[in-house]
PDB file of N, CA and C in Angstrom:
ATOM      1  N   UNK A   1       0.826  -1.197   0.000  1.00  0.00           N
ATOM      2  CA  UNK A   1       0.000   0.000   0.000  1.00  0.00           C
ATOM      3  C   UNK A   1       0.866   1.255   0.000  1.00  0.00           C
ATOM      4  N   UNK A   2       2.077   1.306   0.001  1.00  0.00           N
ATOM      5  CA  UNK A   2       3.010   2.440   0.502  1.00  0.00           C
ATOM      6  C   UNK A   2       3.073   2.973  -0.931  1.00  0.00           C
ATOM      7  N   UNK A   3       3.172   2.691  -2.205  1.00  0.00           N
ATOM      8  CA  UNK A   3       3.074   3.207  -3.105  1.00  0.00           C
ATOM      9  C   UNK A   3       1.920   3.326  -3.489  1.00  0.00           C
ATOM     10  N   UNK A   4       0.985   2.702  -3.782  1.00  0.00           N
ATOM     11  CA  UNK A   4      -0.333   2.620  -4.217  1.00  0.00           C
ATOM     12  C   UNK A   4      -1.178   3.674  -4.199  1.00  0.00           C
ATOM     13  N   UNK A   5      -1.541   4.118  -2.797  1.00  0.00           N
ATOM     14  CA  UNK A   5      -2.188   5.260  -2.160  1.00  0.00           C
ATOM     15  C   UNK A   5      -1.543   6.459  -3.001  1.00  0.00           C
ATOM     16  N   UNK A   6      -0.332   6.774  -2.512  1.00  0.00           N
ATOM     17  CA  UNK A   6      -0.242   8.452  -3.666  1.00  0.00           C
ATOM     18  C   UNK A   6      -0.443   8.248  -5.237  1.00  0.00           C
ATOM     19  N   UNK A   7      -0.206   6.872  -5.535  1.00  0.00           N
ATOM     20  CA  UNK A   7      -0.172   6.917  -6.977  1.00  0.00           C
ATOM     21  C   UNK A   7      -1.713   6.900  -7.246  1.00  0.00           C
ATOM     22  N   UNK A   8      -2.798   6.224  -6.764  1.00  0.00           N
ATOM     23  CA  UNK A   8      -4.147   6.525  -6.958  1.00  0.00           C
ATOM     24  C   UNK A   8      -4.436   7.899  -7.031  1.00  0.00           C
ATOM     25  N   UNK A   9      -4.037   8.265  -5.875  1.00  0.00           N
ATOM     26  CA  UNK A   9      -4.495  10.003  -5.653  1.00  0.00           C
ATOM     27  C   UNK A   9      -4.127  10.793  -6.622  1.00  0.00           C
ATOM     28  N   UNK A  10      -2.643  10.609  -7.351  1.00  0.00           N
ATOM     29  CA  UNK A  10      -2.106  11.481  -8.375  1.00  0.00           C
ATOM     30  C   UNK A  10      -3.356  11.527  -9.461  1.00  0.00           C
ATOM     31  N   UNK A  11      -3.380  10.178  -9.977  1.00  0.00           N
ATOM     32  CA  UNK A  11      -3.553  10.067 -10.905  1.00  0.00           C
ATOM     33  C   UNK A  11      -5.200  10.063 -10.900  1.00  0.00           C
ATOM     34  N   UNK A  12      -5.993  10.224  -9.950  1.00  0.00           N
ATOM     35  CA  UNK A  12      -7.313  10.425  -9.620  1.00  0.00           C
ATOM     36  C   UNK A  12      -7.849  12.062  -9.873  1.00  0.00           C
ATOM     37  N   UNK A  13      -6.728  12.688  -8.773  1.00  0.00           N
ATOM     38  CA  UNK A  13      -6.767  14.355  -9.499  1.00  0.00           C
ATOM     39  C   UNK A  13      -6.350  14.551 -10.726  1.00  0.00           C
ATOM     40  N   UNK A  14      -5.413  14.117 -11.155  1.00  0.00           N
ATOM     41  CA  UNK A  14      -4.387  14.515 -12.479  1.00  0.00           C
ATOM     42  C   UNK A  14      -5.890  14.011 -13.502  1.00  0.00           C
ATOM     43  N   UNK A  15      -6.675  13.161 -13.545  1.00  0.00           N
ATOM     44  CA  UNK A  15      -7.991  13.089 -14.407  1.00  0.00           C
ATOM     45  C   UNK A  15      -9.141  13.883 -14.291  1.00  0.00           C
ATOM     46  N   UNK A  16      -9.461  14.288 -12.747  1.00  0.00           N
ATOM     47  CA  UNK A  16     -10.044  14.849 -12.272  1.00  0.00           C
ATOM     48  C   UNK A  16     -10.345  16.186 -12.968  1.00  0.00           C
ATOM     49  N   UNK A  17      -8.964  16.874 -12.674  1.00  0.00           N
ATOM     50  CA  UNK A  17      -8.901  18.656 -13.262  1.00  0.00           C
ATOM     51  C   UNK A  17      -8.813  18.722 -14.956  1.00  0.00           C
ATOM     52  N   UNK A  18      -8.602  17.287 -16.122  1.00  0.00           N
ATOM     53  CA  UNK A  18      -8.589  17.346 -17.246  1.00  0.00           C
ATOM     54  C   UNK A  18      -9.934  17.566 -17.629  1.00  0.00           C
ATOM     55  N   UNK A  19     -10.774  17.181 -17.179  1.00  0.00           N
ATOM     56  CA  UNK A  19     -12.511  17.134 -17.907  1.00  0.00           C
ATOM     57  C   UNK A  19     -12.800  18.261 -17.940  1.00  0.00           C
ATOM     58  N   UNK A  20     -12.522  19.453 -17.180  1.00  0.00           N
ATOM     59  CA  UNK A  20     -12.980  20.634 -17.713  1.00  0.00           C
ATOM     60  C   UNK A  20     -12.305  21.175 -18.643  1.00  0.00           C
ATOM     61  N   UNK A  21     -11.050  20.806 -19.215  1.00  0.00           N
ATOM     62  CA  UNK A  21     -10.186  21.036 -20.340  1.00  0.00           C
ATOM     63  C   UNK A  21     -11.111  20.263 -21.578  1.00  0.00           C
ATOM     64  N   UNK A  22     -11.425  19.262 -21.519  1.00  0.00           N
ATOM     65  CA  UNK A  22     -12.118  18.751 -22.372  1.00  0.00           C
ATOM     66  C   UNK A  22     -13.158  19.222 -22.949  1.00  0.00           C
ATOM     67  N   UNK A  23     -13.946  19.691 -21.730  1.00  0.00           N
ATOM     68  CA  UNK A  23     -15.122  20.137 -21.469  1.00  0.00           C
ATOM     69  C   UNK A  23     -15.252  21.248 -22.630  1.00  0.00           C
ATOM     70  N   UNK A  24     -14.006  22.450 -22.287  1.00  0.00           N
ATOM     71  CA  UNK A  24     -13.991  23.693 -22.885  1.00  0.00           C
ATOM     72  C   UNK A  24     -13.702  23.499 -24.275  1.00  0.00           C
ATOM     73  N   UNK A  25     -12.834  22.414 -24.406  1.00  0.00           N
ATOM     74  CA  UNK A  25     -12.611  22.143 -26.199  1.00  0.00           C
ATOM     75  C   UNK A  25     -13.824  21.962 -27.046  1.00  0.00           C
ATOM     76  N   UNK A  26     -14.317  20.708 -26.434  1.00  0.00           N
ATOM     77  CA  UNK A  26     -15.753  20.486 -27.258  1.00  0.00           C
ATOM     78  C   UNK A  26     -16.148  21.648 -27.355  1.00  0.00           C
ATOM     79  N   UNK A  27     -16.457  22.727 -26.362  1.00  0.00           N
ATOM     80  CA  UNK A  27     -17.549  23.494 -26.626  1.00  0.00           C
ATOM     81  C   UNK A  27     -17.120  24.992 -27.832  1.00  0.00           C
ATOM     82  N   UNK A  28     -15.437  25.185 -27.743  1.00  0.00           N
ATOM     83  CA  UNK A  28     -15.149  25.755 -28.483  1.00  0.00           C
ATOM     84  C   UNK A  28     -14.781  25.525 -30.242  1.00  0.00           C
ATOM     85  N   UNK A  29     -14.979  23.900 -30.222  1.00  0.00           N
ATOM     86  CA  UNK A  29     -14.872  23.540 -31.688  1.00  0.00           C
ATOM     87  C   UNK A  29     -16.409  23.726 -32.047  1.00  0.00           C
ATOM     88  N   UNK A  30     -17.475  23.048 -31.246  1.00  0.00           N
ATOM     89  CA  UNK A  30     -18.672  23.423 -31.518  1.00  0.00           C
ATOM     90  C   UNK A  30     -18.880  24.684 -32.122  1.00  0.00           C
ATOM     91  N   UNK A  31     -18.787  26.045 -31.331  1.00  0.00           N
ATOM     92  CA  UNK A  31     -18.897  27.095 -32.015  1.00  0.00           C
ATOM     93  C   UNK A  31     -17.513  27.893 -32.610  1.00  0.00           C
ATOM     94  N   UNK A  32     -16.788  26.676 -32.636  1.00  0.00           N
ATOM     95  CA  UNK A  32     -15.597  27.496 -34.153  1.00  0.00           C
ATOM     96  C   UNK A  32     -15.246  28.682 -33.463  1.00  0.00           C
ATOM     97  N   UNK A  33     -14.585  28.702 -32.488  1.00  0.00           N
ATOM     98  CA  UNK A  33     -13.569  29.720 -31.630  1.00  0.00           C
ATOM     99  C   UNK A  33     -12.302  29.067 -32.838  1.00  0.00           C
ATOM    100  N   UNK A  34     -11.340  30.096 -32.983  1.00  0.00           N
ATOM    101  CA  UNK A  34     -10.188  30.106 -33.952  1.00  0.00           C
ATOM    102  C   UNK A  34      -9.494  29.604 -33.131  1.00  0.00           C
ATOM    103  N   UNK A  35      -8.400  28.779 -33.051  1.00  0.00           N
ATOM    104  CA  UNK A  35      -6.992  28.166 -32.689  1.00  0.00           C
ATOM    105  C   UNK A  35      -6.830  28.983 -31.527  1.00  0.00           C
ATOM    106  N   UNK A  36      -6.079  30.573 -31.678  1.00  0.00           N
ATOM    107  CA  UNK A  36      -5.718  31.426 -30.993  1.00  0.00           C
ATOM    108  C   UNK A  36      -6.452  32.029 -29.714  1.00  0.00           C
ATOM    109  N   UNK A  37      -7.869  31.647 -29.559  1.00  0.00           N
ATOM    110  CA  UNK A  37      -8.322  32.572 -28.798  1.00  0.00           C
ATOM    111  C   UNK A  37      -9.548  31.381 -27.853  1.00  0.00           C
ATOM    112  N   UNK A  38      -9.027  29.783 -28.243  1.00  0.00           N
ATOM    113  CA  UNK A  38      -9.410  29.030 -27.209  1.00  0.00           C
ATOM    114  C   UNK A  38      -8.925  28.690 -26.284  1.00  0.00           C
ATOM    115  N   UNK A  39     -10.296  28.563 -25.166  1.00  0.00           N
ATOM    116  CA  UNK A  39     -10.118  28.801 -23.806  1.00  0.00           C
ATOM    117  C   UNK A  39      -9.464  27.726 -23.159  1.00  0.00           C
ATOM    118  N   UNK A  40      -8.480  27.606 -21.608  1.00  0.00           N
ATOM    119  CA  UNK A  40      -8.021  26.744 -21.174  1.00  0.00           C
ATOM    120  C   UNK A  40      -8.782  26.741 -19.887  1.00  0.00           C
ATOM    121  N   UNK A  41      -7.997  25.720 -19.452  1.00  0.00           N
ATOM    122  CA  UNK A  41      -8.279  25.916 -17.776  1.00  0.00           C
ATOM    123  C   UNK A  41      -7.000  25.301 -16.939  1.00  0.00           C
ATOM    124  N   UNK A  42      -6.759  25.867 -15.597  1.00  0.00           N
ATOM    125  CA  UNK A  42      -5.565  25.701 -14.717  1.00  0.00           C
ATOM    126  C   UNK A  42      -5.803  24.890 -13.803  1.00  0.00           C
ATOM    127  N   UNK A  43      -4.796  23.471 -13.829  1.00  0.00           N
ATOM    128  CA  UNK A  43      -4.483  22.805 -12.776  1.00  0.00           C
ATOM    129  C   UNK A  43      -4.640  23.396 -11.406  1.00  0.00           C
ATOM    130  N   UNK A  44      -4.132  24.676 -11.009  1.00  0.00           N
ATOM    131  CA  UNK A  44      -3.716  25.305  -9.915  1.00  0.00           C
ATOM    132  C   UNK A  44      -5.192  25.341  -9.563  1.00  0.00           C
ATOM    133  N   UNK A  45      -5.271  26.069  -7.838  1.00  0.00           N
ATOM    134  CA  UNK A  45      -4.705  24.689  -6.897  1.00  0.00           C
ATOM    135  C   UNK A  45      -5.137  23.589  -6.383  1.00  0.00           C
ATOM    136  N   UNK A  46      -5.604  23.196  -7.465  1.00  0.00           N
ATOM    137  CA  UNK A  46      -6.084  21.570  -6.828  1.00  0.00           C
ATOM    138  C   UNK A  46      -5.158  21.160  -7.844  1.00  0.00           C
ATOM    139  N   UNK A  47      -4.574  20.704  -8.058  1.00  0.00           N
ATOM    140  CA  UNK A  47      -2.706  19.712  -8.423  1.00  0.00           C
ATOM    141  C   UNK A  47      -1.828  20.331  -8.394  1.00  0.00           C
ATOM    142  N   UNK A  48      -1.322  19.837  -7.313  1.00  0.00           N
ATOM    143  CA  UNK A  48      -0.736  18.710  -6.672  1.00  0.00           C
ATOM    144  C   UNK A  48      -1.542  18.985  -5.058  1.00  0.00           C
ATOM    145  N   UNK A  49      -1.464  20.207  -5.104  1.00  0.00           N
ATOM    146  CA  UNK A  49      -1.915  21.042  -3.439  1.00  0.00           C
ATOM    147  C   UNK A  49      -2.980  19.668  -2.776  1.00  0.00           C
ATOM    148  N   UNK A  50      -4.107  18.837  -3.198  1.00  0.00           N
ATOM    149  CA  UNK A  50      -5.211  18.700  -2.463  1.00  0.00           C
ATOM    150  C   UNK A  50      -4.594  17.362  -2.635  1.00  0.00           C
ATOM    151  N   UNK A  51      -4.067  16.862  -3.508  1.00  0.00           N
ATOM    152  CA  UNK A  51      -3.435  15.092  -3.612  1.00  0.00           C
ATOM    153  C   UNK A  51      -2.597  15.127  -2.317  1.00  0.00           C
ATOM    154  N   UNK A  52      -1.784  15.846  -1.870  1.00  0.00           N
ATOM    155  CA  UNK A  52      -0.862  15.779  -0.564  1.00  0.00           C
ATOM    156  C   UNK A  52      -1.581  16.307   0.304  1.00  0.00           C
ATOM    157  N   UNK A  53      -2.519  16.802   0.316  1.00  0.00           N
ATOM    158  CA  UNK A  53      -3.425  17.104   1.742  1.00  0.00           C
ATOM    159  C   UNK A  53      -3.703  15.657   2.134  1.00  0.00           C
ATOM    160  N   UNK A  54      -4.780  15.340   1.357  1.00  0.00           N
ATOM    161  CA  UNK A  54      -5.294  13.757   1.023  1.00  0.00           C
ATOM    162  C   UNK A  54      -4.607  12.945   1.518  1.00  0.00           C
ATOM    163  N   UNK A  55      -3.375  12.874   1.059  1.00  0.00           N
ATOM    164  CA  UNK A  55      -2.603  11.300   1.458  1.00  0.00           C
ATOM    165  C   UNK A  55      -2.567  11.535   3.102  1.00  0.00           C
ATOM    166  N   UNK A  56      -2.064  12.931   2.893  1.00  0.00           N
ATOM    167  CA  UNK A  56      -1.936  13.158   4.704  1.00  0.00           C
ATOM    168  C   UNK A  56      -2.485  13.052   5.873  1.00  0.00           C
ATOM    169  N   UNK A  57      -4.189  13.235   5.205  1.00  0.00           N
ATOM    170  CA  UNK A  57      -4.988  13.089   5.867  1.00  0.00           C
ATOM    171  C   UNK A  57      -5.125  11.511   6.015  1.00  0.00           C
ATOM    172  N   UNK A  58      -4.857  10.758   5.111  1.00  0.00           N
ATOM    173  CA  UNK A  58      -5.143   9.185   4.933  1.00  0.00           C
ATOM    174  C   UNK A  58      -4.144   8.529   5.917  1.00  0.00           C
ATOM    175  N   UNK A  59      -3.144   9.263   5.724  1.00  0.00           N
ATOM    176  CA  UNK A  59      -1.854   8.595   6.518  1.00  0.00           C
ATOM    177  C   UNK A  59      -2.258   9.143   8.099  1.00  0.00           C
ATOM    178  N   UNK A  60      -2.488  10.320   8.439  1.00  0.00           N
ATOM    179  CA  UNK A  60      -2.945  10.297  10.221  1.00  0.00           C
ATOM    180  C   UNK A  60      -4.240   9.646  10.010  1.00  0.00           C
ATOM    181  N   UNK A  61      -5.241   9.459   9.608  1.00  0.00           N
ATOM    182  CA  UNK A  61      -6.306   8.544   9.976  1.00  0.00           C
ATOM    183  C   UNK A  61      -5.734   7.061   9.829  1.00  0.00           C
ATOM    184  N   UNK A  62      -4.986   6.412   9.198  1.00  0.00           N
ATOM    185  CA  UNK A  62      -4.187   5.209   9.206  1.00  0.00           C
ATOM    186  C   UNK A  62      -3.630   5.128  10.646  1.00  0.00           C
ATOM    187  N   UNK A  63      -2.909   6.501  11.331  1.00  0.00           N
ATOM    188  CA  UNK A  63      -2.307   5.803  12.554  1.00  0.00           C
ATOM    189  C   UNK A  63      -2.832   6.166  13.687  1.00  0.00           C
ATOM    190  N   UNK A  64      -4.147   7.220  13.720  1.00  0.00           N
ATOM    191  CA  UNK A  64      -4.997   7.581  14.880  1.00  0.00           C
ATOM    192  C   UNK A  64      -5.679   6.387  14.742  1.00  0.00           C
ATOM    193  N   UNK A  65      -6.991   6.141  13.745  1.00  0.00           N
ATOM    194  CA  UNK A  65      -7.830   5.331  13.895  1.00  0.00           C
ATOM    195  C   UNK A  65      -7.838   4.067  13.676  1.00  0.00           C
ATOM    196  N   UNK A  66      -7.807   3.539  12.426  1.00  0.00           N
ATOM    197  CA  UNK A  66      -7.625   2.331  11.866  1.00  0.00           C
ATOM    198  C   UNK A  66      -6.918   2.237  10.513  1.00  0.00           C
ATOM    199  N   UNK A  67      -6.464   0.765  10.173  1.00  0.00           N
ATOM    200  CA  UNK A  67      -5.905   0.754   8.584  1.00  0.00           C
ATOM    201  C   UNK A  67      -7.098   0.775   7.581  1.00  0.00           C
ATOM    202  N   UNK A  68      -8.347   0.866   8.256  1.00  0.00           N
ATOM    203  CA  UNK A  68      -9.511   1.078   7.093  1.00  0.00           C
ATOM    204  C   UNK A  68      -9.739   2.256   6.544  1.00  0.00           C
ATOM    205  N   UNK A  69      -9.498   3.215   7.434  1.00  0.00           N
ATOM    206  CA  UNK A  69      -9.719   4.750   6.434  1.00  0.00           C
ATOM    207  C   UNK A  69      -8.407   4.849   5.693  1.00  0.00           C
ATOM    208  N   UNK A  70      -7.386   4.082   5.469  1.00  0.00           N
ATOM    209  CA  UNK A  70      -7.088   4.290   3.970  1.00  0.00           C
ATOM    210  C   UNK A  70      -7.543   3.585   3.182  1.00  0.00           C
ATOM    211  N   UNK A  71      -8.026   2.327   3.261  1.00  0.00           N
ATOM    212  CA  UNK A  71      -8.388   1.778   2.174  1.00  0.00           C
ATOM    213  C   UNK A  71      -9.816   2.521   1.634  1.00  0.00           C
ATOM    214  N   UNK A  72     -10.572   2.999   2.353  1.00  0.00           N
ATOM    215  CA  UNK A  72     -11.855   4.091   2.227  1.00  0.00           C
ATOM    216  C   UNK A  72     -11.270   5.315   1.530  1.00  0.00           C
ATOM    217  N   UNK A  73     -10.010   5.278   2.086  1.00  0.00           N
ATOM    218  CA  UNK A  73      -9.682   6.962   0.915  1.00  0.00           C
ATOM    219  C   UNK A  73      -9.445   6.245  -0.298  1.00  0.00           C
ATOM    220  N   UNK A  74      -8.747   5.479  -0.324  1.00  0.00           N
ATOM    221  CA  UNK A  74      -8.599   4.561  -1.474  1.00  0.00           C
ATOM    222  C   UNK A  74      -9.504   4.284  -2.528  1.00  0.00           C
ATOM    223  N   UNK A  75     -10.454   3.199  -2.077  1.00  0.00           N
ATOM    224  CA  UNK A  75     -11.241   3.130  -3.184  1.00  0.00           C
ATOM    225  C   UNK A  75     -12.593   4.391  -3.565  1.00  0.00           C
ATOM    226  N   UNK A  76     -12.260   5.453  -2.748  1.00  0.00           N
ATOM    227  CA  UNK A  76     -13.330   6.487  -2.850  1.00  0.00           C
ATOM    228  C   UNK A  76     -12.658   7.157  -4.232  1.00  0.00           C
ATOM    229  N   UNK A  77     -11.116   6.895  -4.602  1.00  0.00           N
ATOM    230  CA  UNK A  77     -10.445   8.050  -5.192  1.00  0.00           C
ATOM    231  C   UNK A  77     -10.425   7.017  -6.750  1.00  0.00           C
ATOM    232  N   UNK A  78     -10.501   5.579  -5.972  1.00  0.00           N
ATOM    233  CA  UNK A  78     -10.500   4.831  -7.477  1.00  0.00           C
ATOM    234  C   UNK A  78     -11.586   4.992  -7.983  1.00  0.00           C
ATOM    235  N   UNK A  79     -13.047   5.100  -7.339  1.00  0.00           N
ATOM    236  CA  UNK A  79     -13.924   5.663  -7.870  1.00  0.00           C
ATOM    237  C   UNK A  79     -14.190   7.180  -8.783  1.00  0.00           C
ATOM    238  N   UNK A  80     -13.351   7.945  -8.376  1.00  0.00           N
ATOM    239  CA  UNK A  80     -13.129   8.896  -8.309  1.00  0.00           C
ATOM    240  C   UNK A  80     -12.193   9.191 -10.063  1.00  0.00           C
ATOM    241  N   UNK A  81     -11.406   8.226 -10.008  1.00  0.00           N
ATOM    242  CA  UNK A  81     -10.724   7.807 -11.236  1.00  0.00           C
ATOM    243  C   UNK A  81     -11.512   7.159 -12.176  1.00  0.00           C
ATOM    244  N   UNK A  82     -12.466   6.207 -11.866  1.00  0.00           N
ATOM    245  CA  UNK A  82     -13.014   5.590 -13.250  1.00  0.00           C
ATOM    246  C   UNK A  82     -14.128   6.529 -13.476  1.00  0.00           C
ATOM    247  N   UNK A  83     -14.556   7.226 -12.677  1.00  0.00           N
ATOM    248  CA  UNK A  83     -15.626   8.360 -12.898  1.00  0.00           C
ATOM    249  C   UNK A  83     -15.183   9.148 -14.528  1.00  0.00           C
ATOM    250  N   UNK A  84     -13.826   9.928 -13.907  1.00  0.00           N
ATOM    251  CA  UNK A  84     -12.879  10.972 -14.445  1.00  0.00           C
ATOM    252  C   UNK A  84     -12.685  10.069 -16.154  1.00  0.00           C
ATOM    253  N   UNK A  85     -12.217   9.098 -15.715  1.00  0.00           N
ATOM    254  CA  UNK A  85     -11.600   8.212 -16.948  1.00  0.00           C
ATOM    255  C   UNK A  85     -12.660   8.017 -18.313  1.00  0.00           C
ATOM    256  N   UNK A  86     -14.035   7.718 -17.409  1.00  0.00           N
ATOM    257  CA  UNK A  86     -15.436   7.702 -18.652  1.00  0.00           C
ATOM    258  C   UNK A  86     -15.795   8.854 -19.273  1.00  0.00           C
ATOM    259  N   UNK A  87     -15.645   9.601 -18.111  1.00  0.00           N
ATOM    260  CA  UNK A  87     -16.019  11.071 -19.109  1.00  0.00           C
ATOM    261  C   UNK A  87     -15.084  11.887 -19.849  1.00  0.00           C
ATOM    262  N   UNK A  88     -13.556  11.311 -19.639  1.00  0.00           N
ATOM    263  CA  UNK A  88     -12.900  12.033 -20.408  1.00  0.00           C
ATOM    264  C   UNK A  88     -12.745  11.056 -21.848  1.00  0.00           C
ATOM    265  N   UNK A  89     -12.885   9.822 -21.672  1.00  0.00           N
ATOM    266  CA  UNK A  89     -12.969   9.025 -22.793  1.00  0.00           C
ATOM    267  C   UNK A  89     -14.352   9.359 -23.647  1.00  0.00           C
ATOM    268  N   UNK A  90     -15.295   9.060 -23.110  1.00  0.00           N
ATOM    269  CA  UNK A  90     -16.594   9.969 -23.876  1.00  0.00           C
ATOM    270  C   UNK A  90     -16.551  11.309 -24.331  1.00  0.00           C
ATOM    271  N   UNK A  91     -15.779  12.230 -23.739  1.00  0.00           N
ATOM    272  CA  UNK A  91     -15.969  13.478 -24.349  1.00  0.00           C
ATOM    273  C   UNK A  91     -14.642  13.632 -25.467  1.00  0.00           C
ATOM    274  N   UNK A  92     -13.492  13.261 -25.004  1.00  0.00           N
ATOM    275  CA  UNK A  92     -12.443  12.970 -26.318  1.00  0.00           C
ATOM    276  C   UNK A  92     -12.871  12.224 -27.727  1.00  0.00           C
ATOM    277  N   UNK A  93     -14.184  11.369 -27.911  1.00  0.00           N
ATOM    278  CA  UNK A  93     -14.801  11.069 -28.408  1.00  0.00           C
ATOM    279  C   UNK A  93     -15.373  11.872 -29.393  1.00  0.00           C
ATOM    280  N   UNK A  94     -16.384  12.473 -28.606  1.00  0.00           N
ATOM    281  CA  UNK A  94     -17.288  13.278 -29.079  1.00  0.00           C
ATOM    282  C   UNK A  94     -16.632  14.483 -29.787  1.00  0.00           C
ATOM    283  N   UNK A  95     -15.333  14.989 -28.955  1.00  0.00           N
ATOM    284  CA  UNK A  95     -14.360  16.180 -29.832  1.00  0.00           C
ATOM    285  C   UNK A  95     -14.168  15.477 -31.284  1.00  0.00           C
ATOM    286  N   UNK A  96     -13.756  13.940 -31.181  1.00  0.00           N
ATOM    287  CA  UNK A  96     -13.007  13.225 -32.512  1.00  0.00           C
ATOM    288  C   UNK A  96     -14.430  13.788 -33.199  1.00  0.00           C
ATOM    289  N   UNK A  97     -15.443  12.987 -33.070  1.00  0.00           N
ATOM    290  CA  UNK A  97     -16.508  13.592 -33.898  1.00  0.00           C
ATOM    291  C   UNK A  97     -16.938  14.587 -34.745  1.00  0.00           C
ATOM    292  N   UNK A  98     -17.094  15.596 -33.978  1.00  0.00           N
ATOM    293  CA  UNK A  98     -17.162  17.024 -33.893  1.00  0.00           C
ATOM    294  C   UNK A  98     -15.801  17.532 -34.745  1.00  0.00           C
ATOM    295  N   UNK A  99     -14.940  16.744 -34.678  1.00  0.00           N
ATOM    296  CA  UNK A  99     -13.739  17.165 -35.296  1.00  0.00           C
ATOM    297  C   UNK A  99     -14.013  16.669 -36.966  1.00  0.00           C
ATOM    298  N   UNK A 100     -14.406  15.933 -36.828  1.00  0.00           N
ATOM    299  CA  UNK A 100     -14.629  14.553 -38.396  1.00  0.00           C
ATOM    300  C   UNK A 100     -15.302  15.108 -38.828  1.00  0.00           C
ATOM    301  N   UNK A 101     -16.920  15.657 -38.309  1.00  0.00           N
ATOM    302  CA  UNK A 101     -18.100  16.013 -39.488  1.00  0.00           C
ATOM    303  C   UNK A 101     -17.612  17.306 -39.774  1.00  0.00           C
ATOM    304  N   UNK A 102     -16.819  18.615 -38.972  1.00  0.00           N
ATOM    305  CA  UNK A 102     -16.174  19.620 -39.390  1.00  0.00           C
ATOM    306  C   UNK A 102     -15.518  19.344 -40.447  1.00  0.00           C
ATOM    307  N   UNK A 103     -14.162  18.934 -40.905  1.00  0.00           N
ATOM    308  CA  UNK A 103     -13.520  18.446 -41.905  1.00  0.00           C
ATOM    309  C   UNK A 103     -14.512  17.807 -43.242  1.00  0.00           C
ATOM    310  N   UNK A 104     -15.324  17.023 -42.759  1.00  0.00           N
ATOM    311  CA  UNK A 104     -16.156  16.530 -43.937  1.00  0.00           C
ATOM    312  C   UNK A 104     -17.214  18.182 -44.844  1.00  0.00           C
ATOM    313  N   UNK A 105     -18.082  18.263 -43.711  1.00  0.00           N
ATOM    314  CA  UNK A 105     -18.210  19.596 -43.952  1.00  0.00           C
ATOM    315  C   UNK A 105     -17.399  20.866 -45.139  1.00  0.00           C
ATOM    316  N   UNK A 106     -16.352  20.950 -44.494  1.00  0.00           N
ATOM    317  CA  UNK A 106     -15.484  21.827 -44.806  1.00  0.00           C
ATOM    318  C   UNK A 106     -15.010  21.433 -46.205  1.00  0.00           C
ATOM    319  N   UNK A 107     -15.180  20.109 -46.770  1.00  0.00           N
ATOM    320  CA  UNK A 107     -14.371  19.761 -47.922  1.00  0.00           C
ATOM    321  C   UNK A 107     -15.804  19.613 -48.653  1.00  0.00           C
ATOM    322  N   UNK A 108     -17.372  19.668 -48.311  1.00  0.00           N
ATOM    323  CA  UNK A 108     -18.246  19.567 -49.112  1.00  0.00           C
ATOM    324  C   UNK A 108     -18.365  21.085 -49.785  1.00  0.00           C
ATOM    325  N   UNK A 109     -17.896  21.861 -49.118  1.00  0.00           N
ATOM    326  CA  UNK A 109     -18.309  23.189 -48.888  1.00  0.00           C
ATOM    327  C   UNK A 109     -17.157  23.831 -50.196  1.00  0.00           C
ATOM    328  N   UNK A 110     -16.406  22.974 -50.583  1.00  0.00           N
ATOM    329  CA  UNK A 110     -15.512  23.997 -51.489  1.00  0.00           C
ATOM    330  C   UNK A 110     -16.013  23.266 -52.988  1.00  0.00           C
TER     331      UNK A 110
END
């Protein structure tokens, strides 16, 4: 478990804060925002800041209470990850899409 735990957490936030990146793409290919003037969004500060709160908190509830509230932070965050993981796979999707009938579009059009 000594590795496990931060590497869940990383990689639980590190998916976490991408979906609104996603989020903003779709919506700016939708309405054809130019290259230059689409919108992002910032990691900061929830990554890395709240993943090391987290563990910390997991690690004193590990040695105040029991070895169960990490495994509870645990699979709350793996949840937390396959959540993150569907919707960024569904919406990377839907960009490919959105990306495809644009191009098709665009080449009926000349």
């Amino acid at each position: 478990m000594t590795i496990l735990l931060p590497t869940v957490l990383f990689l639980s936030w590190l998916a976490f804060v991408l979906v609104p990146a996603v989020k903003l793409a779709i919506e700016d290919e939708i309405n054809e925002i130019p290259e230059q003037q689409r919108r992002g969004t910032s990691i900061m500060p929830v990554f890395p800041i709240l993943p090391l709160i987290l563990w910390g908190i997991a690690w004193l509830l590990n040695r105040m209470i029991a070895s169960w509230t990490t495994w509870c932070i645990l699979i709350g965050h793996l949840l937390l990850l396959a959540a993150s993981a569907i919707i960024l796979a569904r919406d990377t999707l839907r960009l490919r899409e959105i990306a495809r009938k644009k191009v098709k579009s665009d080449g009926k059009d000349r």
